[in-house]
N, C-alpha and C. Protein backbone atom coordinates (compact mmCIF):
# COMPACT_ATOMS: atom_id res chain seq x y z
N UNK A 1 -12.62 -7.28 5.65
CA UNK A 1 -12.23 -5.91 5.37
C UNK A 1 -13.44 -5.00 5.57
N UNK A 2 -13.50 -3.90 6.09
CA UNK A 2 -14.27 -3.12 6.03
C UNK A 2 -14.87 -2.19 5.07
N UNK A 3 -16.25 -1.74 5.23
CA UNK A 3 -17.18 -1.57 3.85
C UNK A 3 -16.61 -0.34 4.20
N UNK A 4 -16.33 0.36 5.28
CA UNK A 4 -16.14 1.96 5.68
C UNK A 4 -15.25 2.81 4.32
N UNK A 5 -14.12 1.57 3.95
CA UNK A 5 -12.83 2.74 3.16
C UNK A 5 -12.44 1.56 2.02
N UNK A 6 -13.69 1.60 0.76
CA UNK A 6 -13.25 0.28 -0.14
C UNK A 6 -12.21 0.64 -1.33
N UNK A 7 -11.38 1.84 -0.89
CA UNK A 7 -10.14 2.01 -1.42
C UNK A 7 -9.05 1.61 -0.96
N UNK A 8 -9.73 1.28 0.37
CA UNK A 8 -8.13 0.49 1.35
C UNK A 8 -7.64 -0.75 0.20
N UNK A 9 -8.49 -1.62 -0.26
CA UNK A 9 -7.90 -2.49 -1.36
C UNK A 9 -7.47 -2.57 -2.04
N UNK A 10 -7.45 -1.31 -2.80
CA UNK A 10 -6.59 -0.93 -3.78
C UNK A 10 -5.20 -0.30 -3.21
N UNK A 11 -5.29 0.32 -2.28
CA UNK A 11 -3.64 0.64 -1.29
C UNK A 11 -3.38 -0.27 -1.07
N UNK A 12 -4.01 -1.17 -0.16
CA UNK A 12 -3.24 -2.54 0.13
C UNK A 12 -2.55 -3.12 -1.32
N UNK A 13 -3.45 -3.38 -2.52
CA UNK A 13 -3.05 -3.90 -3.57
C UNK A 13 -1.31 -3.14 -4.10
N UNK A 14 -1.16 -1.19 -4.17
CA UNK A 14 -0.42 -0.94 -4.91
C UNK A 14 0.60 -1.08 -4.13
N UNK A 15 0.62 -0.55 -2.57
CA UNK A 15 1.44 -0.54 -1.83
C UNK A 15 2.47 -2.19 -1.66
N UNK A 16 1.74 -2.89 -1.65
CA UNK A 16 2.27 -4.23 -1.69
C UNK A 16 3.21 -4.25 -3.11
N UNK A 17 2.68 -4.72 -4.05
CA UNK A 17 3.16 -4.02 -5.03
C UNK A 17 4.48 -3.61 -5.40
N UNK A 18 4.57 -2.31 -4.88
CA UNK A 18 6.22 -1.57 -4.63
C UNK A 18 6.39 -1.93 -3.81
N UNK A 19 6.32 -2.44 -2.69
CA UNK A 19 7.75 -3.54 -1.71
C UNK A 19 8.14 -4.59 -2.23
N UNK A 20 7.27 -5.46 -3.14
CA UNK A 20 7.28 -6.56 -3.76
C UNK A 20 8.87 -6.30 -5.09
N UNK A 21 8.06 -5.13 -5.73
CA UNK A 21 8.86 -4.65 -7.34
C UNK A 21 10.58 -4.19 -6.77
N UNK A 22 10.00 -3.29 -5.26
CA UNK A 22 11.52 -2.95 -4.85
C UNK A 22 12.35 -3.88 -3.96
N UNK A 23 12.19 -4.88 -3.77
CA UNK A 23 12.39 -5.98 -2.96
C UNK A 23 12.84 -5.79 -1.47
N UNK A 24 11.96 -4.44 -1.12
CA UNK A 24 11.96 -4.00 0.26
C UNK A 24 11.66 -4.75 1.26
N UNK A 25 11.85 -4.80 2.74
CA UNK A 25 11.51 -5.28 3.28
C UNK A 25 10.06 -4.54 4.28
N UNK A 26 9.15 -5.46 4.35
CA UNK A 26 7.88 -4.39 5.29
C UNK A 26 8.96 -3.04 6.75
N UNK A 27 9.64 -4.18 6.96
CA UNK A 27 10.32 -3.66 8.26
C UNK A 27 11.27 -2.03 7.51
N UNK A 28 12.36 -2.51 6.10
CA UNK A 28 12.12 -1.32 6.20
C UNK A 28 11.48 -0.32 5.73
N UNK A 29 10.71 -0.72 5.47
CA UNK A 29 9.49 0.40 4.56
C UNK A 29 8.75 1.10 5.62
N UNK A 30 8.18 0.23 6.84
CA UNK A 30 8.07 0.96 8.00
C UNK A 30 9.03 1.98 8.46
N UNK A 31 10.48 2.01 8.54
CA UNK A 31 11.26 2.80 8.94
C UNK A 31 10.79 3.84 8.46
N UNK A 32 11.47 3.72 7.12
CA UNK A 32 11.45 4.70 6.05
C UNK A 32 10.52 5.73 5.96
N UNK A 33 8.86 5.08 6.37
CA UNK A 33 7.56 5.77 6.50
C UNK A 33 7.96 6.52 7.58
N UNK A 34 8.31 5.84 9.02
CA UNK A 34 7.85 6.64 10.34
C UNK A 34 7.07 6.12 10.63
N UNK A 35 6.99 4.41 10.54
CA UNK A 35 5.50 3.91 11.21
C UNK A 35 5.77 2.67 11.98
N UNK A 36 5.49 2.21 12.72
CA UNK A 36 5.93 0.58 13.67
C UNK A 36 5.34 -0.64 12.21
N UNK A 37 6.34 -1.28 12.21
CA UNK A 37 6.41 -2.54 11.51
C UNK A 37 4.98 -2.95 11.61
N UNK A 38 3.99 -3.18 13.30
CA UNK A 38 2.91 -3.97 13.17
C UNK A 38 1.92 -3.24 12.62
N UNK A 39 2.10 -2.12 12.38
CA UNK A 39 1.08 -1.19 12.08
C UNK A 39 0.74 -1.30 10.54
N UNK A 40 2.13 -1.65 10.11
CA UNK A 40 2.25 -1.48 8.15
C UNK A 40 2.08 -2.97 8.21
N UNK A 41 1.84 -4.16 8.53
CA UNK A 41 1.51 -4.99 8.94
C UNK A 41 -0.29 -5.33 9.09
N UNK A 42 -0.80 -4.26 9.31
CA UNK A 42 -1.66 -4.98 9.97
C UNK A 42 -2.74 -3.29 8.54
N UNK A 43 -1.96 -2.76 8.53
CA UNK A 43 -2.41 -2.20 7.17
C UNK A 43 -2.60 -2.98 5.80
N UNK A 44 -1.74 -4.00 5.58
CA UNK A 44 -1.63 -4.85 4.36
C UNK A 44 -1.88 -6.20 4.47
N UNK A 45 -3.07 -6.55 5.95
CA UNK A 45 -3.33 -7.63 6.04
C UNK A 45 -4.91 -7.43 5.27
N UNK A 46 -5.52 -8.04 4.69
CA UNK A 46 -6.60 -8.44 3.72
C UNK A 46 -7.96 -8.58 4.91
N UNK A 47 -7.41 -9.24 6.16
CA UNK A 47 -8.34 -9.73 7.26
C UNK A 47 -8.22 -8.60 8.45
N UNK A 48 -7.55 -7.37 8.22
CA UNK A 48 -7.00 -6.56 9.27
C UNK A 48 -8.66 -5.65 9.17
N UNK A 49 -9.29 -5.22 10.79
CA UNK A 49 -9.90 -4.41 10.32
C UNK A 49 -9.45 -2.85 10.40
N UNK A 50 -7.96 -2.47 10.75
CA UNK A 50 -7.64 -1.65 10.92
C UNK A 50 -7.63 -0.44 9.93
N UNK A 51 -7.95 0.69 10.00
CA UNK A 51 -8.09 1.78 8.95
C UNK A 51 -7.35 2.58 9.21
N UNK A 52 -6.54 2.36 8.78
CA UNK A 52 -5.08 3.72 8.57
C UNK A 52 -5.88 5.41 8.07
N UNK A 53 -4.99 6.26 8.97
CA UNK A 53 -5.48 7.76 8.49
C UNK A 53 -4.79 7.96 7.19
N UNK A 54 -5.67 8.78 6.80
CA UNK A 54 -4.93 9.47 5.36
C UNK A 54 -3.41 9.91 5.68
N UNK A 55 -3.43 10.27 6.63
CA UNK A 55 -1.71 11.03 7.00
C UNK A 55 -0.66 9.27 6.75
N UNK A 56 -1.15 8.40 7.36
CA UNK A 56 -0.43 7.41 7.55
C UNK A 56 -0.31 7.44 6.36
N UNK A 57 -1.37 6.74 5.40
CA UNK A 57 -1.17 6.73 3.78
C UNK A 57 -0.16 7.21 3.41
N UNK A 58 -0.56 9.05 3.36
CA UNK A 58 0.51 9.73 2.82
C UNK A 58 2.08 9.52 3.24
N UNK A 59 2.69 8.79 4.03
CA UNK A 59 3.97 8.36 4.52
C UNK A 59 4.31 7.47 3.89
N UNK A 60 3.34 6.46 3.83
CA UNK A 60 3.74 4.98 2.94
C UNK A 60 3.74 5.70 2.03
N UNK A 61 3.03 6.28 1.01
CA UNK A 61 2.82 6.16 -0.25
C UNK A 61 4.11 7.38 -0.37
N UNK A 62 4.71 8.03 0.29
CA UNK A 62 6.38 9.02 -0.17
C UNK A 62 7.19 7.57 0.42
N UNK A 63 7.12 7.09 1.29
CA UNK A 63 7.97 6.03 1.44
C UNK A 63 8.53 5.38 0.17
N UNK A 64 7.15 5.21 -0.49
CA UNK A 64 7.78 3.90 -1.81
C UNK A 64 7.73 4.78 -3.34
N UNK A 65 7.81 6.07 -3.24
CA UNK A 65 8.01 7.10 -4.07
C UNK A 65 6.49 7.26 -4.78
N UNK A 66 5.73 7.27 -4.63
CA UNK A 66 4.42 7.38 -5.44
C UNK A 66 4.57 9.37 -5.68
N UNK A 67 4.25 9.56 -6.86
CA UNK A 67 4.61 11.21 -6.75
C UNK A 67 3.64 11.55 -5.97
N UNK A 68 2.43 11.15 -5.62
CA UNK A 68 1.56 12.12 -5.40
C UNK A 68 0.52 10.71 -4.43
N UNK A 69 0.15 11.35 -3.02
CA UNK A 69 -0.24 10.12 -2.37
C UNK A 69 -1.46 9.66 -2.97
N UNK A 70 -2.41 10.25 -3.32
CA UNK A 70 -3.70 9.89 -4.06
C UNK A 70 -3.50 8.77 -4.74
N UNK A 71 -2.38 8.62 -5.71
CA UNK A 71 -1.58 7.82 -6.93
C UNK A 71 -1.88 5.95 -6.11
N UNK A 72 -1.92 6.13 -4.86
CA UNK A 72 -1.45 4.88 -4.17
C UNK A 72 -3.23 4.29 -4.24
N UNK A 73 -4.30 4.89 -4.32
CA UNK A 73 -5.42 4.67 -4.19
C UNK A 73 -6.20 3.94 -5.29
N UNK A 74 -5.60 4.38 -6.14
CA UNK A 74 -5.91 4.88 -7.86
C UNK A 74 -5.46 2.94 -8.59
N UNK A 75 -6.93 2.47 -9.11
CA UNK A 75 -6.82 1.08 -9.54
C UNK A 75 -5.45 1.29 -10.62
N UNK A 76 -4.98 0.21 -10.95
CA UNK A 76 -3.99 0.15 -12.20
C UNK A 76 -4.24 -0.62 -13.10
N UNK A 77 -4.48 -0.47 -14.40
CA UNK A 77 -4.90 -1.68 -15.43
C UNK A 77 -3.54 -2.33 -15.97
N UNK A 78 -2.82 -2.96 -15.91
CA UNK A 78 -2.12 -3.80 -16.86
C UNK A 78 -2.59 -4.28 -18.25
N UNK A 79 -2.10 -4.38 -19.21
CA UNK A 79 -2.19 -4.76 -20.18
C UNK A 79 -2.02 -6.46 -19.76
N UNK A 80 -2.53 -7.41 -20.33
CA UNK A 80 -2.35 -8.55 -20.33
C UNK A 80 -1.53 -9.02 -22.11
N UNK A 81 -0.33 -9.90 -21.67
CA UNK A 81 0.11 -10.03 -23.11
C UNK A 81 -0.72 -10.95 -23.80
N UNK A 82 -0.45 -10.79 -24.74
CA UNK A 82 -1.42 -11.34 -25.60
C UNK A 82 -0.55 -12.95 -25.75
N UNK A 83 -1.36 -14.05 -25.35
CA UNK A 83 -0.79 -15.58 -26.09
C UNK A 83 -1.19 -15.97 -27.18
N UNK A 84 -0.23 -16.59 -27.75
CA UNK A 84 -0.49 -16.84 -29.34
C UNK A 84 -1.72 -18.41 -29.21
């Protein structure tokens, strides 16, 4: 992955995420964006060195409803449950 954009990991992380939670498919989440399948593909590969523009972002991230595209960047803490 590249040192250039070390927020791409965290998009890759949320974006995955909501296709996962919405049981979307990449293919149509690409539609939906306005983007070619290999592209959202090769955005959410871990080994990709490809760097998506902010505009692209902003498509995925209204694609999978994020209110606000920034939101898609932005770490998320979970609570971990507590085991007895």
């Amino acid at each position: 992955m590249s040192k250039k954009m070390p927020l791409l990991k965290t998009f890759r992380e949320n974006v995955t995420r909501r296709i996962t939670e919405a049981g979307l498919s990449n293919t149509a989440v690409a539609r939906v964006a306005g983007i070619h399948r290999v592209t959202l593909q090769k955005i959410l590969s871990d080994d990709s060195e490809y760097e998506p523009s902010f505009a692209m972002c902003e498509k995925l991230a209204a694609a999978l409803g994020f209110s606000d595209p920034e939101d898609a960047f932005q770490k998320t803490f979970r609570r971990r449950k507590k085991t007895a």
